[in-house]
Each structure stands twice: as C-alpha cells, then as structure tokens.
N, C-alpha and C. Protein backbone atom coordinates (compact mmCIF):
# COMPACT_ATOMS: atom_id res chain seq x y z
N UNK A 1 0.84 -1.16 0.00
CA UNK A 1 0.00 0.00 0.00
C UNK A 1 0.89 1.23 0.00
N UNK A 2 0.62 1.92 -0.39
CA UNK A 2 1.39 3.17 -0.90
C UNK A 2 0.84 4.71 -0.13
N UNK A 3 1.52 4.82 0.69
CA UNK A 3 1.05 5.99 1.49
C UNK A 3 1.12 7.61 0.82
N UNK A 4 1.44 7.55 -0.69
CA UNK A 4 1.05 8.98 -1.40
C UNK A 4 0.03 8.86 -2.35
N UNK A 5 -0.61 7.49 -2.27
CA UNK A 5 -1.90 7.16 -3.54
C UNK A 5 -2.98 7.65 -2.50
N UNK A 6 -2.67 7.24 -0.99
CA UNK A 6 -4.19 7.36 -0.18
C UNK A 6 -3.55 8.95 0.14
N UNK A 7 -2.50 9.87 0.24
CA UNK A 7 -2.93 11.20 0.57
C UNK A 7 -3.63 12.26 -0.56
N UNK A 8 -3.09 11.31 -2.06
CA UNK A 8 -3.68 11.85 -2.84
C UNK A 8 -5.10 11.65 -2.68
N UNK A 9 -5.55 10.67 -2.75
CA UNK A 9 -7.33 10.34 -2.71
C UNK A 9 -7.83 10.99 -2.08
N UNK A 10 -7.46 11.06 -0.52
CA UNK A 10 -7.94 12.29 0.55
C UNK A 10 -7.99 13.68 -0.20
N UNK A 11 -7.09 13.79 -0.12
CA UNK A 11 -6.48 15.19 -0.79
C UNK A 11 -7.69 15.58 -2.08
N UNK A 12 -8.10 14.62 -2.89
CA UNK A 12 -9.04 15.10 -3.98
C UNK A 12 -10.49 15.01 -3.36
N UNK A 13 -10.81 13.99 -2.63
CA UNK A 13 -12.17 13.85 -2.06
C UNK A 13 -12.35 15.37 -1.24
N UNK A 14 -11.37 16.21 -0.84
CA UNK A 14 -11.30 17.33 0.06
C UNK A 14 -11.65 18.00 -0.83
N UNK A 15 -11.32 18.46 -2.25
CA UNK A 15 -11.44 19.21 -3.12
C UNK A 15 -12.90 18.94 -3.83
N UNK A 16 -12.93 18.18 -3.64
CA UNK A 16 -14.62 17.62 -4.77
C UNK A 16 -15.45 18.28 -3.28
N UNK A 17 -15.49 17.86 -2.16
CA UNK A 17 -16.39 18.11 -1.18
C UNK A 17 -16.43 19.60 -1.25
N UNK A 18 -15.31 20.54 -1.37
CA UNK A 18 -14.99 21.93 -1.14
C UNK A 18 -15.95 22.29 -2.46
N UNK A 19 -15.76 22.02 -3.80
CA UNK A 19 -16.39 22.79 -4.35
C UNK A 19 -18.12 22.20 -4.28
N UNK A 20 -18.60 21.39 -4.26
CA UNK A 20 -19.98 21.05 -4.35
C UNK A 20 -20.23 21.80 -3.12
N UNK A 21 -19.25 21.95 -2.10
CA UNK A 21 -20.52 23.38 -1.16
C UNK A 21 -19.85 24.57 -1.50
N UNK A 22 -19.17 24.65 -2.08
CA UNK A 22 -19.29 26.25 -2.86
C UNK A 22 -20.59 26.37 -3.90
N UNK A 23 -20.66 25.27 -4.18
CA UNK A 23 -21.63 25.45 -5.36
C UNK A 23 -23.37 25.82 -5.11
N UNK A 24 -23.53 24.89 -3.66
CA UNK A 24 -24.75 25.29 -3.26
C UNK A 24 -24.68 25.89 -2.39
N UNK A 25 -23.64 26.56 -1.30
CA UNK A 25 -23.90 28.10 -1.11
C UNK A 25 -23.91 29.00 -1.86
N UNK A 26 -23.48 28.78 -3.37
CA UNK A 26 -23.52 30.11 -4.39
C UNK A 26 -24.93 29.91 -4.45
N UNK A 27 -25.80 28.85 -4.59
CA UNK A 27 -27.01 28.71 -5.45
C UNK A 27 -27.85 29.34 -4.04
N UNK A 28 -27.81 28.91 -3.23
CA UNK A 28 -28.75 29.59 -1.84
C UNK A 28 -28.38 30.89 -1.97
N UNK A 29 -27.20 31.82 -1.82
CA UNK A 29 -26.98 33.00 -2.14
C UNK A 29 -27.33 33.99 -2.66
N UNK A 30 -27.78 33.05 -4.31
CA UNK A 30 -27.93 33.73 -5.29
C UNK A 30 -30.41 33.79 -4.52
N UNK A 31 -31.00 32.56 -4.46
CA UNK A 31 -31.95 32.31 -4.31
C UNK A 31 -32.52 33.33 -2.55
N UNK A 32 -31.63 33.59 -2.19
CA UNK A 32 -31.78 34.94 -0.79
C UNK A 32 -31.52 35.94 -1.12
N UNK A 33 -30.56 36.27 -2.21
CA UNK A 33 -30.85 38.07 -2.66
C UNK A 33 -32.24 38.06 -3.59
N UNK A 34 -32.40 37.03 -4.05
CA UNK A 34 -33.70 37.42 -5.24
C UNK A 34 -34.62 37.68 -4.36
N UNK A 35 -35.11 36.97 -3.01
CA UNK A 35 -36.08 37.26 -2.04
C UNK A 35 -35.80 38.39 -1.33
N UNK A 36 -35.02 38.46 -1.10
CA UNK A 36 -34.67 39.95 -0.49
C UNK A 36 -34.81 41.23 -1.01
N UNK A 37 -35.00 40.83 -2.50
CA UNK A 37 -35.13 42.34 -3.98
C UNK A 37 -36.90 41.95 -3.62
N UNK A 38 -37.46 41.14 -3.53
CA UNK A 38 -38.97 40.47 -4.13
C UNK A 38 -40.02 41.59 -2.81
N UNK A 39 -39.59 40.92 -1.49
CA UNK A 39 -40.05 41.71 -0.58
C UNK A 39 -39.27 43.22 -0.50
N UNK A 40 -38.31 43.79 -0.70
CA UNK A 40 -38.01 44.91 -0.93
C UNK A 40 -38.54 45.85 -1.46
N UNK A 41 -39.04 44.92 -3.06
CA UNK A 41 -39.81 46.31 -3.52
C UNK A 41 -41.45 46.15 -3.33
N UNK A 42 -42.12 45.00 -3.14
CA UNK A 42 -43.22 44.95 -2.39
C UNK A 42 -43.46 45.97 -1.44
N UNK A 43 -44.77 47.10 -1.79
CA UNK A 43 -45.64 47.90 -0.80
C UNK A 43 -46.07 46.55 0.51
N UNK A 44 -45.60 47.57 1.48
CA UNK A 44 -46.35 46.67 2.41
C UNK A 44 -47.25 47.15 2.86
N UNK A 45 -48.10 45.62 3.08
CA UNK A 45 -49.61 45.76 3.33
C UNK A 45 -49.99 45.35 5.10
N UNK A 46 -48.57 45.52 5.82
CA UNK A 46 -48.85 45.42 7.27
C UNK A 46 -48.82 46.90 8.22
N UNK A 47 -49.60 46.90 9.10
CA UNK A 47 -49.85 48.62 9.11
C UNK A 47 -49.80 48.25 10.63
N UNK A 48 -49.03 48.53 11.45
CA UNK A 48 -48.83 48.63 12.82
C UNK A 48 -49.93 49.10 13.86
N UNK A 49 -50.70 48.52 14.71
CA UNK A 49 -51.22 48.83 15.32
C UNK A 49 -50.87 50.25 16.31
N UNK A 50 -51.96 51.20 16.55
CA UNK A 50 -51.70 52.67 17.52
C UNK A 50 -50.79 51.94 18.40
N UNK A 51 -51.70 50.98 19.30
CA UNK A 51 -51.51 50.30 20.73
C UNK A 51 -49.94 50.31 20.54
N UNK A 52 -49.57 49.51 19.85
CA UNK A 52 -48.40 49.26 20.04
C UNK A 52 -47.02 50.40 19.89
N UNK A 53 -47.35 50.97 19.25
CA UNK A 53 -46.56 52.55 19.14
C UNK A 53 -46.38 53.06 20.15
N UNK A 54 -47.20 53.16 20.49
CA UNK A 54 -46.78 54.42 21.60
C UNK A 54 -47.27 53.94 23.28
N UNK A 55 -46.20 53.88 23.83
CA UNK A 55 -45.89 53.38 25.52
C UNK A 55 -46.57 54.06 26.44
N UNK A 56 -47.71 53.50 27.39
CA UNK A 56 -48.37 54.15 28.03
C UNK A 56 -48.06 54.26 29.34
N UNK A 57 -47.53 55.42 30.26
CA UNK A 57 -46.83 55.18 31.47
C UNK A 57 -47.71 54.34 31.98
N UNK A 58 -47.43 54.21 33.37
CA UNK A 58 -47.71 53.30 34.49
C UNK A 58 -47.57 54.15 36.14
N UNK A 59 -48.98 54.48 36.02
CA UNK A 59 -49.04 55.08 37.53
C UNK A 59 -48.18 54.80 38.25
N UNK A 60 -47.45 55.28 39.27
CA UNK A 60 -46.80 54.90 40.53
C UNK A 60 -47.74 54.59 41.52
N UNK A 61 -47.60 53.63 42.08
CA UNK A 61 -48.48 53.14 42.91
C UNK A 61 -47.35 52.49 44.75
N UNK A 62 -47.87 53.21 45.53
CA UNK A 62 -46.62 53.03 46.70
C UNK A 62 -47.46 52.02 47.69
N UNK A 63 -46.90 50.92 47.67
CA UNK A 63 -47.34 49.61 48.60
C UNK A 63 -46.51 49.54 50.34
N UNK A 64 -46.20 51.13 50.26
CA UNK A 64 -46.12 50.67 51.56
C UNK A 64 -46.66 51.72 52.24
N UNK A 65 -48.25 50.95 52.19
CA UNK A 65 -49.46 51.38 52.68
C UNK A 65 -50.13 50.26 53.91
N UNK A 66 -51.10 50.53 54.51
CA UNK A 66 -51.41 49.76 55.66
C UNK A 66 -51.15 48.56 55.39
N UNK A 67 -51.80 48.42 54.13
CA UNK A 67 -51.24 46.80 53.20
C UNK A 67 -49.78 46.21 54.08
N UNK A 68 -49.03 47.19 53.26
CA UNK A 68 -47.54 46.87 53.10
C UNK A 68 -47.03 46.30 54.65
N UNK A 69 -47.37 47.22 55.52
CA UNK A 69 -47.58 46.55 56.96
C UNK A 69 -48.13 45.23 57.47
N UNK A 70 -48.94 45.57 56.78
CA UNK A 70 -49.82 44.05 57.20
C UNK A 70 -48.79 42.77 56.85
N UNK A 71 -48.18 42.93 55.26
CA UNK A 71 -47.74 42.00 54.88
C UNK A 71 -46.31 41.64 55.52
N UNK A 72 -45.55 42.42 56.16
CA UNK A 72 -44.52 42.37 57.20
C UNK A 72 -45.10 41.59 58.38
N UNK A 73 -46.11 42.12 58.81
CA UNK A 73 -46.46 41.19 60.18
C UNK A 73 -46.97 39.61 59.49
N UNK A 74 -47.67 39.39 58.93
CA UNK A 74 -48.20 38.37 58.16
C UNK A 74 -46.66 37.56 58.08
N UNK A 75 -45.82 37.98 57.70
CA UNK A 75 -44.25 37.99 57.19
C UNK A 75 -43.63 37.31 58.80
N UNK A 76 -43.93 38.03 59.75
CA UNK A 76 -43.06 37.67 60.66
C UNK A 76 -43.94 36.76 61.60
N UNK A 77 -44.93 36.65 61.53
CA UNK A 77 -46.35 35.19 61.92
C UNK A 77 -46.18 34.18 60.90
N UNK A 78 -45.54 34.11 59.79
CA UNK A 78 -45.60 33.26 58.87
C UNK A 78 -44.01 32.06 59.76
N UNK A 79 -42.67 33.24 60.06
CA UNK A 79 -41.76 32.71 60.45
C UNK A 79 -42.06 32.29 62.06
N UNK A 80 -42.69 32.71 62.59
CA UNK A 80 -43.13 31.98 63.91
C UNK A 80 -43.96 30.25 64.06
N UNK A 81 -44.40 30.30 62.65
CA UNK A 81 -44.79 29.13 61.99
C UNK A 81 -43.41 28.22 62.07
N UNK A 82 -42.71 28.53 60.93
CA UNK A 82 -41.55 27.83 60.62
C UNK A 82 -41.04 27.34 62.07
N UNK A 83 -40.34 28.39 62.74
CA UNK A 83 -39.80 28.02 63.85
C UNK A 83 -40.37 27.09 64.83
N UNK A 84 -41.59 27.01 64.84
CA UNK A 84 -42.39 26.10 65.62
C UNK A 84 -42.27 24.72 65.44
N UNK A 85 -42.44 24.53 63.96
CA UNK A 85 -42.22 23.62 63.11
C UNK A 85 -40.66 22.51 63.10
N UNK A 86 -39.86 23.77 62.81
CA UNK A 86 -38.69 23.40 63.18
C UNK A 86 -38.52 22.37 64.60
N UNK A 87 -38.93 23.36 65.62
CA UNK A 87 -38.74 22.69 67.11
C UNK A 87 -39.70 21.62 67.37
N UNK A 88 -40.68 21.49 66.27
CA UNK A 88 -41.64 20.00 66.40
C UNK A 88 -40.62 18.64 66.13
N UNK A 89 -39.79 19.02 65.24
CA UNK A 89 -39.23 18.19 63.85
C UNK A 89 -37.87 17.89 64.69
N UNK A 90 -36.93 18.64 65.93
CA UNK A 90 -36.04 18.90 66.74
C UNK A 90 -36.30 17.41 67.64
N UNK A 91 -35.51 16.30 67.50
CA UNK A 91 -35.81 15.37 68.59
C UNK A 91 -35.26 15.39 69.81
N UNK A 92 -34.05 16.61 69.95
CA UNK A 92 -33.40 16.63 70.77
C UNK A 92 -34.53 18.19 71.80
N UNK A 93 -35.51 18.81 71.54
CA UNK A 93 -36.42 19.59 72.34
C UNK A 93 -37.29 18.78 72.57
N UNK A 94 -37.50 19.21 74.05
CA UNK A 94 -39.41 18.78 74.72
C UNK A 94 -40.00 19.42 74.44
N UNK A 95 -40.99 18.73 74.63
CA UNK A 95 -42.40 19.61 74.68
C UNK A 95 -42.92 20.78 75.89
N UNK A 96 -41.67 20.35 76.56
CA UNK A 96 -41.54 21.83 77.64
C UNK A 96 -41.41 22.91 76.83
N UNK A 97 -39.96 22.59 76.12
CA UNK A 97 -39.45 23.52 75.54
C UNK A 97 -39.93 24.22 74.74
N UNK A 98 -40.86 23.16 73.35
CA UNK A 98 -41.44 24.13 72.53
C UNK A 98 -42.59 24.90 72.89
N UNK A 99 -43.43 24.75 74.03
CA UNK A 99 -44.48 25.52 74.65
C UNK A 99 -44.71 26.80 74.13
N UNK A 100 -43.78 27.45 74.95
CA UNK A 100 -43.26 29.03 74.64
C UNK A 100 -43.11 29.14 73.21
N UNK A 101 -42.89 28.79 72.64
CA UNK A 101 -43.21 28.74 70.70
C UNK A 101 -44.67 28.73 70.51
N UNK A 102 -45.26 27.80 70.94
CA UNK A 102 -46.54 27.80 70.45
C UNK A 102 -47.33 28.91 70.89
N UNK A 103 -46.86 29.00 72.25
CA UNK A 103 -47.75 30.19 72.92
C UNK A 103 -47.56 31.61 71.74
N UNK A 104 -46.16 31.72 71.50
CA UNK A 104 -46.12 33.38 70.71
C UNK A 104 -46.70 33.37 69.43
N UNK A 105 -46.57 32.27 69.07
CA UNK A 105 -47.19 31.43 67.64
C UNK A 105 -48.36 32.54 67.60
N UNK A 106 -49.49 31.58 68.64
CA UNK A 106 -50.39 32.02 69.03
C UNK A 106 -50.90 33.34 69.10
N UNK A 107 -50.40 34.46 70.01
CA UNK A 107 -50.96 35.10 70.41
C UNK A 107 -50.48 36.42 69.53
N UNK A 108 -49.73 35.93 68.04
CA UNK A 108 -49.63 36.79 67.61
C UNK A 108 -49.93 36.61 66.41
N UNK A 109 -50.69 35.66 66.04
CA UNK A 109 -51.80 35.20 65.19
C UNK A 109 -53.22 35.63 65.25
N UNK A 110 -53.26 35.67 66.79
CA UNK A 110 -55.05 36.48 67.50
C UNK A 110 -54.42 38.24 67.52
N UNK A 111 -53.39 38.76 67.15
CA UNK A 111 -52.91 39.65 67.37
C UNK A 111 -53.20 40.24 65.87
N UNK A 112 -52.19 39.90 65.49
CA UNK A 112 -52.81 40.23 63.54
C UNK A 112 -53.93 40.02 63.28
N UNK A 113 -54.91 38.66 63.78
CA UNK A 113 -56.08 38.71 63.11
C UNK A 113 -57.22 39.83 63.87
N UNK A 114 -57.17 40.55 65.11
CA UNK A 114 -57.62 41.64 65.81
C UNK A 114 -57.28 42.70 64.92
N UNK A 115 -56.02 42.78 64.70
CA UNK A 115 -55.62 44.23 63.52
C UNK A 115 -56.42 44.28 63.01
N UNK A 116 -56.81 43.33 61.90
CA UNK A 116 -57.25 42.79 60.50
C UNK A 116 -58.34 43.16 60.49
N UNK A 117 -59.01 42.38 61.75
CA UNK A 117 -60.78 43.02 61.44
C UNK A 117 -60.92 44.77 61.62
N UNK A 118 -60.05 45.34 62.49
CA UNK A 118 -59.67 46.93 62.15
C UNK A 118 -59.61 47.32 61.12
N UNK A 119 -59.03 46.74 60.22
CA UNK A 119 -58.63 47.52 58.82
C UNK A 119 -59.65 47.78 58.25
N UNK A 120 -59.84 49.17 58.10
CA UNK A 120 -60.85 49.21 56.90
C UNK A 120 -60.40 48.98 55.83
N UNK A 121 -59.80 49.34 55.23
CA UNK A 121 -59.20 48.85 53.79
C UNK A 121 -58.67 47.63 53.54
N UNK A 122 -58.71 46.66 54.24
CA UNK A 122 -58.52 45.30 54.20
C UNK A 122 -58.17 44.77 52.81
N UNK A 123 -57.41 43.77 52.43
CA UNK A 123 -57.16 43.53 50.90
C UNK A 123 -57.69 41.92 51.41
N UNK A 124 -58.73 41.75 50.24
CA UNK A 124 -59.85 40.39 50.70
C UNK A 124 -58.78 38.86 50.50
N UNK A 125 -57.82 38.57 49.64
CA UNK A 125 -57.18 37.69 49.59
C UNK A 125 -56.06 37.66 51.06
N UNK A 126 -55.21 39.00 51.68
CA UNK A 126 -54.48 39.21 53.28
C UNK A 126 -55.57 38.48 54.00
N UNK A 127 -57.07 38.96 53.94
CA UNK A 127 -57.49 38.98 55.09
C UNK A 127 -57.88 37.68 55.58
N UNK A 128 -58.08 36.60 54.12
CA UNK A 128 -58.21 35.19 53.98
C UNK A 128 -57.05 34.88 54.74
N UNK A 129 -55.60 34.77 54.43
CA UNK A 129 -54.45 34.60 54.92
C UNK A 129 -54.79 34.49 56.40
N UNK A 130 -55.15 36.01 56.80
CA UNK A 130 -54.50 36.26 58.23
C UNK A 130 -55.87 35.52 58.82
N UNK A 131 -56.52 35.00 58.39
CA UNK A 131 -58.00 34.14 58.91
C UNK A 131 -57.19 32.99 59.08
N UNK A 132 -56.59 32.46 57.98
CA UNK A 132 -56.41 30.90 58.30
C UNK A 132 -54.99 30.61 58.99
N UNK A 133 -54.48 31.84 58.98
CA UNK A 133 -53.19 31.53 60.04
C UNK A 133 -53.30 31.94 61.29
N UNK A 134 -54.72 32.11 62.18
CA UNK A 134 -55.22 32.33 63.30
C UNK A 134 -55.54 31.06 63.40
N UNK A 135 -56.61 30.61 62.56
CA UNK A 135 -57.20 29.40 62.91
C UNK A 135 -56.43 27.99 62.85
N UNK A 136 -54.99 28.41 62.14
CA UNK A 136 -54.05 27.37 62.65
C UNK A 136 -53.51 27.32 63.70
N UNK A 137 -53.48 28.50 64.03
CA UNK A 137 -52.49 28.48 65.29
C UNK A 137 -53.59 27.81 66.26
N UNK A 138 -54.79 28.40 66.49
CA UNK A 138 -55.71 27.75 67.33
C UNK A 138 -55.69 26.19 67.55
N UNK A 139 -55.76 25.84 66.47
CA UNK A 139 -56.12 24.58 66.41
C UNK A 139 -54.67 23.66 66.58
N UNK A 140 -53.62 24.25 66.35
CA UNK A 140 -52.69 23.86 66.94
C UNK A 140 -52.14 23.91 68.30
N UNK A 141 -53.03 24.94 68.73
CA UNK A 141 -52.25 25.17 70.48
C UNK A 141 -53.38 23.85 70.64
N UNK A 142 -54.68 23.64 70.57
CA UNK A 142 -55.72 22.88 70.63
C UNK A 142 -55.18 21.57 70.85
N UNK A 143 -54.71 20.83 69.97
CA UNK A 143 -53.76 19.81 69.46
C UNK A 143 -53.00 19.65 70.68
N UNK A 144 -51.86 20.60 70.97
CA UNK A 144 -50.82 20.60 71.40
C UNK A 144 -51.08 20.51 72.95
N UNK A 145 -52.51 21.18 73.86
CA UNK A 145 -52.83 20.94 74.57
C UNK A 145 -53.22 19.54 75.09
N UNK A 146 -53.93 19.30 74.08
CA UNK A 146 -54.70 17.97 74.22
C UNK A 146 -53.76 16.58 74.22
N UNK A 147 -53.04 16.99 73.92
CA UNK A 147 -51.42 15.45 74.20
C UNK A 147 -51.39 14.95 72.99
N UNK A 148 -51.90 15.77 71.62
CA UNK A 148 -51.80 14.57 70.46
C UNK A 148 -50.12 14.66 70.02
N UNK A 149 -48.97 15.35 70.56
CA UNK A 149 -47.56 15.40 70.56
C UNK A 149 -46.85 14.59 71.47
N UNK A 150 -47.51 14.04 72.25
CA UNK A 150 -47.05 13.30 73.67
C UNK A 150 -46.95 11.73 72.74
C-alpha cells in the first residue's frame, strides 16, 4: 500500500467536497438576494397597530401602605410558623421547651387577626391569609394541649 496514492485520494475527495458546497452556497446565495429584492420592492400591506406605538406610562403606585404593613407582620407570623415547626421536627427539644413557641405562635396570630378586622381597607385575599393563620395556630395550640404530641 502506498502511502502517497491514499494522501492523494484524501487530498481530492477534500477538493470535490470543497467545491460542491461552494456550489450550493452560491445557489442559496444567489436564491436569498432574489427574495430579499422580491419583498423589498413589495408595498407593504402590514400597518402597525396605535396600541403598540406608543408606551403608556404606568401610575406609581406606593405599597407601603397599611397593606404593606400588614404584609410584614403576616411575614413575621408566617416565620413563627416555621420556627415552631422546626422545634416540632427537633428530637433533641421537649415539649416543655417548645411551649413558649406555640404560645407566641399564638398570640400573635389572635394579634394580627384583631388588627385585620380593624382595617378598613382590608385587601380580601391578606385577610383570607391572616383568617387561616389564626385558625391554625388555634387549632394547633388545641392539638398541642390535648397530648396529640405526647
């Protein structure tokens, strides 16, 4: 076997491959400027909607309104949750220990939900919230009284 017959062969198969894609990138080339002249000189018949032209501000609107409060306390009754949770899940705490959790749990769940019915401006989806994270806590001190942790 002759090691300059096979670099030649390579060597030409490289050249045959090189030009057959010269040849049909010339032909695509040539077939994308003709479309490009076709729609070019074509009137166009697409006409932009107003709406979309022209950008319509956007009120400023400041959320830290009684709302915005609410949702901080909601915020920091949500983590009195967690922590409770945590010290349920803790095998190394009693149930001495977590007491005092449940109790603040608690009483600051009947605390927000007292706000809440205050608010006049109440936002109806918060006030759902701060309903059912009273009535958890309840029903968890409930629970927790009753020995179903024991």
């Amino acid at each position: 076997m002759d090691i300059q017959n096979i670099n030649s062969a390579v060597q030409s198969a490289k050249t045959t491959r090189q030009e057959t894609t010269d040849s049909q990138s010339a032909g695509f080339q040539s077939y994308l400027d003709a479309f490009s002249e076709k729609i070019q000189n074509e009137p166009s018949s697409i006409k932009p909607y107003p709406q979309v032209c022209n950008v319509q501000e956007v009120p400023f609107i400041n959320i830290q309104s009684q709302n915005g409060e609410m949702f901080d306390k909601v915020h920091s009754v949500l983590n009195l949750f967690e922590d409770y949770s945590k010290d349920l899940q803790n095998p190394n705490k009693t149930l001495k220990e977590i007491e005092p959790a449940l109790m603040n749990m608690k009483q600051a769940a009947e605390k927000l939900y007292k706000e809440n019915a205050l608010n006049a401006e109440a936002n109806q989806s918060l006030s759902q919230m701060i309903n059912n994270l009273q009535v958890t806590a309840s029903v968890e001190y409930f629970k927790f009284q009753r020995g179903d942790y024991i």
